[in-house]
C-alpha atoms as a PDB file:
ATOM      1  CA  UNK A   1     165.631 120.263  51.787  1.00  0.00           C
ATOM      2  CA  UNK A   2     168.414 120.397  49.003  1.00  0.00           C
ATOM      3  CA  UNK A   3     168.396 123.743  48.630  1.00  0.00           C
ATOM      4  CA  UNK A   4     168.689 124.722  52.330  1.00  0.00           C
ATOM      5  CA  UNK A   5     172.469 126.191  53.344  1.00  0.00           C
ATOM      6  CA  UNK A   6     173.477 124.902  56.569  1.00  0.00           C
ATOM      7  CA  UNK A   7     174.301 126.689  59.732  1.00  0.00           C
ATOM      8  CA  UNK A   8     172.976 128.582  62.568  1.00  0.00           C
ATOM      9  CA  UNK A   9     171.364 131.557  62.136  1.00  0.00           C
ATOM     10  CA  UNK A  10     170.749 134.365  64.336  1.00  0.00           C
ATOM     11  CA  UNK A  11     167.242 135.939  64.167  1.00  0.00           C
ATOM     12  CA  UNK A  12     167.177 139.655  65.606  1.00  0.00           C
ATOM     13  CA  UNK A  13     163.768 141.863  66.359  1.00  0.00           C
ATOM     14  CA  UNK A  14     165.151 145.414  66.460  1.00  0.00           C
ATOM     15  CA  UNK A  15     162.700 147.264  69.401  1.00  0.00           C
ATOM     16  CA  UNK A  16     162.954 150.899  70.638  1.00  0.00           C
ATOM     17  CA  UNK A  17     163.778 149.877  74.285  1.00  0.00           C
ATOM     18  CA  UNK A  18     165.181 146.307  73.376  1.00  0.00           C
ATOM     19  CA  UNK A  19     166.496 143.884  70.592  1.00  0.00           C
ATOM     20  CA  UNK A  20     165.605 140.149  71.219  1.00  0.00           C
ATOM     21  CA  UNK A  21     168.322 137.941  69.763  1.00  0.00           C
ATOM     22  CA  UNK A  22     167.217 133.572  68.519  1.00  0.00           C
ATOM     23  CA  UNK A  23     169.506 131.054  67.055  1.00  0.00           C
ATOM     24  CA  UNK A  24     168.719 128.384  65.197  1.00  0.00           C
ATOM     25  CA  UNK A  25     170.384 124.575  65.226  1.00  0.00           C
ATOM     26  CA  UNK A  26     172.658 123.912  61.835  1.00  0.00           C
ATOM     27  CA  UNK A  27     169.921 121.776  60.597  1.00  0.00           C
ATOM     28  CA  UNK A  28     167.528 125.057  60.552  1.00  0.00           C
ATOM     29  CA  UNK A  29     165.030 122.753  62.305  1.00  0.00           C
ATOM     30  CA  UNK A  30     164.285 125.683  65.609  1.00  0.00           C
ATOM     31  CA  UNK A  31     164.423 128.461  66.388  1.00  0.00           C
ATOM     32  CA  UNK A  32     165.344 129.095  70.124  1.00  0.00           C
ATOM     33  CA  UNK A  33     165.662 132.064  72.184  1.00  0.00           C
ATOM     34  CA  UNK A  34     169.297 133.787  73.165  1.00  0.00           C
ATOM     35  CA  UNK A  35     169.274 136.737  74.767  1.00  0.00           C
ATOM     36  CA  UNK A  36     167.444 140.258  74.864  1.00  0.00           C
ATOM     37  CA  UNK A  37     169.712 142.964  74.819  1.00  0.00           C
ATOM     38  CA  UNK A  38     169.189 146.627  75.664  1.00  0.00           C
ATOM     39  CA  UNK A  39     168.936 149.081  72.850  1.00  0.00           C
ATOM     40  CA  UNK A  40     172.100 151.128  73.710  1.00  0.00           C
ATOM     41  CA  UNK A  41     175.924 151.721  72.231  1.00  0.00           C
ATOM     42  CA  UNK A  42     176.548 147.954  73.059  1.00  0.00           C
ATOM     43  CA  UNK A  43     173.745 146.160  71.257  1.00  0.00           C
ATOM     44  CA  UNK A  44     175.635 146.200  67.676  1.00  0.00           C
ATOM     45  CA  UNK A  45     178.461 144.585  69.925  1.00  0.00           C
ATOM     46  CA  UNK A  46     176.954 142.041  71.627  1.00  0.00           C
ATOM     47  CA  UNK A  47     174.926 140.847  68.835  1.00  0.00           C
ATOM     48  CA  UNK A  48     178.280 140.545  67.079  1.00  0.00           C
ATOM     49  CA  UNK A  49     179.599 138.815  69.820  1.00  0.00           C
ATOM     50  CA  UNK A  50     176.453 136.759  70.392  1.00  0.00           C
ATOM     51  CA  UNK A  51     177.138 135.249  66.437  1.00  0.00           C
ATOM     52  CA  UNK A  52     180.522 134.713  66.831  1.00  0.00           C
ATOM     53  CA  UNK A  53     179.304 132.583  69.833  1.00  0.00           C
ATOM     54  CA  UNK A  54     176.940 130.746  68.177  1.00  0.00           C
ATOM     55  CA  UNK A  55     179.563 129.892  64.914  1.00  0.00           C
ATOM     56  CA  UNK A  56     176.520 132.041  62.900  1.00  0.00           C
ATOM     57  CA  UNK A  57     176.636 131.971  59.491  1.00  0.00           C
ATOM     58  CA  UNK A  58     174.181 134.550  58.641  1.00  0.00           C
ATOM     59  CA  UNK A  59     172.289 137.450  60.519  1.00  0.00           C
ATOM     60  CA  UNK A  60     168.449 137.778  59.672  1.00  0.00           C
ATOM     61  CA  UNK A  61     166.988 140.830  60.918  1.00  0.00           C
ATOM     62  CA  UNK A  62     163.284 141.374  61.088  1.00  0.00           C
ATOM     63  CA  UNK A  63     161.925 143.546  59.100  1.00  0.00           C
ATOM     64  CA  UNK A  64     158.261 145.422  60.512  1.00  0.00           C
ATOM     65  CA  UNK A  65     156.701 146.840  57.377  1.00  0.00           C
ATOM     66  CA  UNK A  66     153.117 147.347  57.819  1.00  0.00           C
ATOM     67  CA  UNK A  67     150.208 145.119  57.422  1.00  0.00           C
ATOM     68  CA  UNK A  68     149.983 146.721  53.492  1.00  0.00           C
ATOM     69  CA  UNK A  69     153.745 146.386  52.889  1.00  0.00           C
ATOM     70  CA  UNK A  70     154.913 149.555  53.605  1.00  0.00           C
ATOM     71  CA  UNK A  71     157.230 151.219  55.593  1.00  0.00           C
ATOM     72  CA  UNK A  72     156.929 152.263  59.355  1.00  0.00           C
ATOM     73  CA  UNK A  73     159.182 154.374  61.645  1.00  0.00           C
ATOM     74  CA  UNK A  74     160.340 151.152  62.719  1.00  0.00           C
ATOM     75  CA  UNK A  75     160.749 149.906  59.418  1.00  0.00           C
ATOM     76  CA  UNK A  76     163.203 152.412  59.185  1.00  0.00           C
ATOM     77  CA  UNK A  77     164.916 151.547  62.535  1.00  0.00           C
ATOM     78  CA  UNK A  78     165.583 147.880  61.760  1.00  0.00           C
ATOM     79  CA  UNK A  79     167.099 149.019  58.091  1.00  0.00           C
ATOM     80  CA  UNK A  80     169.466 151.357  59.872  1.00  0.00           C
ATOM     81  CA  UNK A  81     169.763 148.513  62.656  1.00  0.00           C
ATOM     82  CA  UNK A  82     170.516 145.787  60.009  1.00  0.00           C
ATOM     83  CA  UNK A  83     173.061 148.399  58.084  1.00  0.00           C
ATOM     84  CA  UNK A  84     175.446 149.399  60.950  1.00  0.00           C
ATOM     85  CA  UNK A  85     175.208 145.551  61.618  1.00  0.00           C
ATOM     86  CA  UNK A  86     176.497 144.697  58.464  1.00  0.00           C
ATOM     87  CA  UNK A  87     179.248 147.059  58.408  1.00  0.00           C
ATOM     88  CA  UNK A  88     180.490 146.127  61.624  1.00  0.00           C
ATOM     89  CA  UNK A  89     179.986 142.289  60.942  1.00  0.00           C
ATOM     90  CA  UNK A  90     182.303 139.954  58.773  1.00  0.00           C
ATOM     91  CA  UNK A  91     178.519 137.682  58.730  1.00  0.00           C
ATOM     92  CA  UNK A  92     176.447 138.452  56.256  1.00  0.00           C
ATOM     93  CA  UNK A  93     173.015 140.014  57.219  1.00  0.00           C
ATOM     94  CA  UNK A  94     169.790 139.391  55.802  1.00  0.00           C
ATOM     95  CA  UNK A  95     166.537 141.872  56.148  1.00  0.00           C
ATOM     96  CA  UNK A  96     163.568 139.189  56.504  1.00  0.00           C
ATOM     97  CA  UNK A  97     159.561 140.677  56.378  1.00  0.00           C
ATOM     98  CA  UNK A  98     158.085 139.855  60.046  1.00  0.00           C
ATOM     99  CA  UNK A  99     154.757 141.288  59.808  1.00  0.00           C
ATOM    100  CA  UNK A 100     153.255 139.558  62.615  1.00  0.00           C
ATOM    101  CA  UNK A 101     155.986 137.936  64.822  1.00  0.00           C
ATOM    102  CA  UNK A 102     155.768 140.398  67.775  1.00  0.00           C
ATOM    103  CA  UNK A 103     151.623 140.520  67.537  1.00  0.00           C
ATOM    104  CA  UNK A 104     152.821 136.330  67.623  1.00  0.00           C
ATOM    105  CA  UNK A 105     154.879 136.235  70.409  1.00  0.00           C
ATOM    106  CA  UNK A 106     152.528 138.097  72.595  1.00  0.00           C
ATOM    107  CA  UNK A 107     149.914 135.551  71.414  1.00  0.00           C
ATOM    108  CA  UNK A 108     151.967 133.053  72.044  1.00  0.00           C
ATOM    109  CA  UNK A 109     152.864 134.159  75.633  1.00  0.00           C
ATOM    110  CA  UNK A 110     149.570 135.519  76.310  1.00  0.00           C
ATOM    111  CA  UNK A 111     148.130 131.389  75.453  1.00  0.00           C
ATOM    112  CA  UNK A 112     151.064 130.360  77.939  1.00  0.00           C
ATOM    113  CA  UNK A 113     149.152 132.134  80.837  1.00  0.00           C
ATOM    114  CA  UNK A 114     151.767 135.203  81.002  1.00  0.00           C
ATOM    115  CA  UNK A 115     150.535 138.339  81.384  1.00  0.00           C
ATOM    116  CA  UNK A 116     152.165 141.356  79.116  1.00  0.00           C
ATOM    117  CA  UNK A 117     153.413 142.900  82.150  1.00  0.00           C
ATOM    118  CA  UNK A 118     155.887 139.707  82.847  1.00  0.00           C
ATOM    119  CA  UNK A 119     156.282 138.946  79.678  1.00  0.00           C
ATOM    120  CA  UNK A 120     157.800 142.288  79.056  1.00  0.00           C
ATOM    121  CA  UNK A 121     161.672 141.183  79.223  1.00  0.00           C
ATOM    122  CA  UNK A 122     161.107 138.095  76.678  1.00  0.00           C
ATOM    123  CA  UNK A 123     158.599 139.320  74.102  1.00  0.00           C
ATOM    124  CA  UNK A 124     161.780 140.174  72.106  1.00  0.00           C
ATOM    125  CA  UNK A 125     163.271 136.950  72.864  1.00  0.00           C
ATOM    126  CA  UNK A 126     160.081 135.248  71.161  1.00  0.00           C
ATOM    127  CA  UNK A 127     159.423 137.728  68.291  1.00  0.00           C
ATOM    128  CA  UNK A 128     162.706 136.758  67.234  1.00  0.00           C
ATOM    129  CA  UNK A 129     162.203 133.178  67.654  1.00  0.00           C
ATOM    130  CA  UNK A 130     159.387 133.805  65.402  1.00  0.00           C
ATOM    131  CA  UNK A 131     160.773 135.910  62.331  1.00  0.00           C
ATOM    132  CA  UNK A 132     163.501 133.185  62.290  1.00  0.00           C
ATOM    133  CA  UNK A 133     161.224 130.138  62.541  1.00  0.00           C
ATOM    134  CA  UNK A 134     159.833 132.009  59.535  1.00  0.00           C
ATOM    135  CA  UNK A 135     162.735 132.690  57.595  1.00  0.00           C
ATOM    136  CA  UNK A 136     163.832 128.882  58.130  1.00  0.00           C
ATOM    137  CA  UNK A 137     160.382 127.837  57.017  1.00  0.00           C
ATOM    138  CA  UNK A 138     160.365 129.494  53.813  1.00  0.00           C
ATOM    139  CA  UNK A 139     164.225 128.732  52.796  1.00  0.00           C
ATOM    140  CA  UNK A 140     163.081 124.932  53.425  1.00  0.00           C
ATOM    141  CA  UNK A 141     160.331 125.362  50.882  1.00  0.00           C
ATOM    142  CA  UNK A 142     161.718 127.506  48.354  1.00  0.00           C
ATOM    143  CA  UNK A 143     165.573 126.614  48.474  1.00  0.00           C
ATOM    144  CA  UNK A 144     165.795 130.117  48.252  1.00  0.00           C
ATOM    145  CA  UNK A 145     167.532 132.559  51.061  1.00  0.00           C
ATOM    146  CA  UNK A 146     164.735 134.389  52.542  1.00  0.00           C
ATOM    147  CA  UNK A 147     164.155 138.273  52.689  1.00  0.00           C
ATOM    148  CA  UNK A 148     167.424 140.753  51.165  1.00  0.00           C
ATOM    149  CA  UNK A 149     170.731 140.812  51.736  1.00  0.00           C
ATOM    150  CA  UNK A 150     172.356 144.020  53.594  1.00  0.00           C
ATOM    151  CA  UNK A 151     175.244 145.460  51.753  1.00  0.00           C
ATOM    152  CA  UNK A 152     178.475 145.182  54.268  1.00  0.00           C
ATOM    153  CA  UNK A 153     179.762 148.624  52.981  1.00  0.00           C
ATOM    154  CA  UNK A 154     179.544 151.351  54.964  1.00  0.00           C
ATOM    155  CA  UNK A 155     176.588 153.913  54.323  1.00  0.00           C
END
């Protein structure tokens, strides 16, 4: 635990439709969900707003590559997600690898007896409870920040 920074974090899954928004206690201990916000002008905004609530100190976005590493549309979208983030944010953002928390989270849900269907306006909620979960996990056993940091310039 010595090298773990504390503080809550904000863990955000970047969707087409939706962005699901976690936070995490100072300790880093769990990750629980926020909010899911729609994927319009406002969602920079309120996920701004959303860390300033929360005291955040740090942003990690999830990051989909694909199952070999490699970059997807979406991949794209959370990178350009995570950049206009960090320009508009005084918080430093983090890009963190989530390979699998969405296929998770509808695991997860599925196991809880929820079908996809109702499950629909959450899944984002839990992906993101996932990536960060993750990202908290492997801080705790590396002492090391987890995934890259976002530049805060302007592209």
């Amino acid at each position: 635990m010595s090298g773990f920074r504390r503080g809550v974090r904000l863990g955000v899954d970047v969707g087409k439709a939706r962005v699901g928004v976690a936070r995490s206690d100072p300790d880093g201990l769990l990750a629980t969900p926020v909010e899911t916000v729609r994927r319009e002008d406002r969602a920079i905004p309120r996920v701004i707003e959303l860390s300033a609530e929360h005291s955040a100190v740090e942003i990690l976005v999830g990051l989909p590559l694909s199952l070999r590493g490699e970059d997807t549309p979406s991949t794209t979208d959370a990178r350009e997600f995570a950049t206009a983030l960090a320009a508009a944010s005084a918080v430093p953002v983090r890009l963190v690898d989530e390979r699998l928390s969405t296929v998770s989270a509808h695991a997860a849900l599925r196991e809880s007896g929820r079908s996809q269907r109702s499950s629909r306006s959450i899944v984002d909620q839990v992906a993101a409870v996932v990536l960060l979960q993750q990202a908290l996990d492997v801080e705790k056993s590396t002492g090391r920040p987890p995934g890259t940091p976002v530049s805060q310039e302007p592209a």
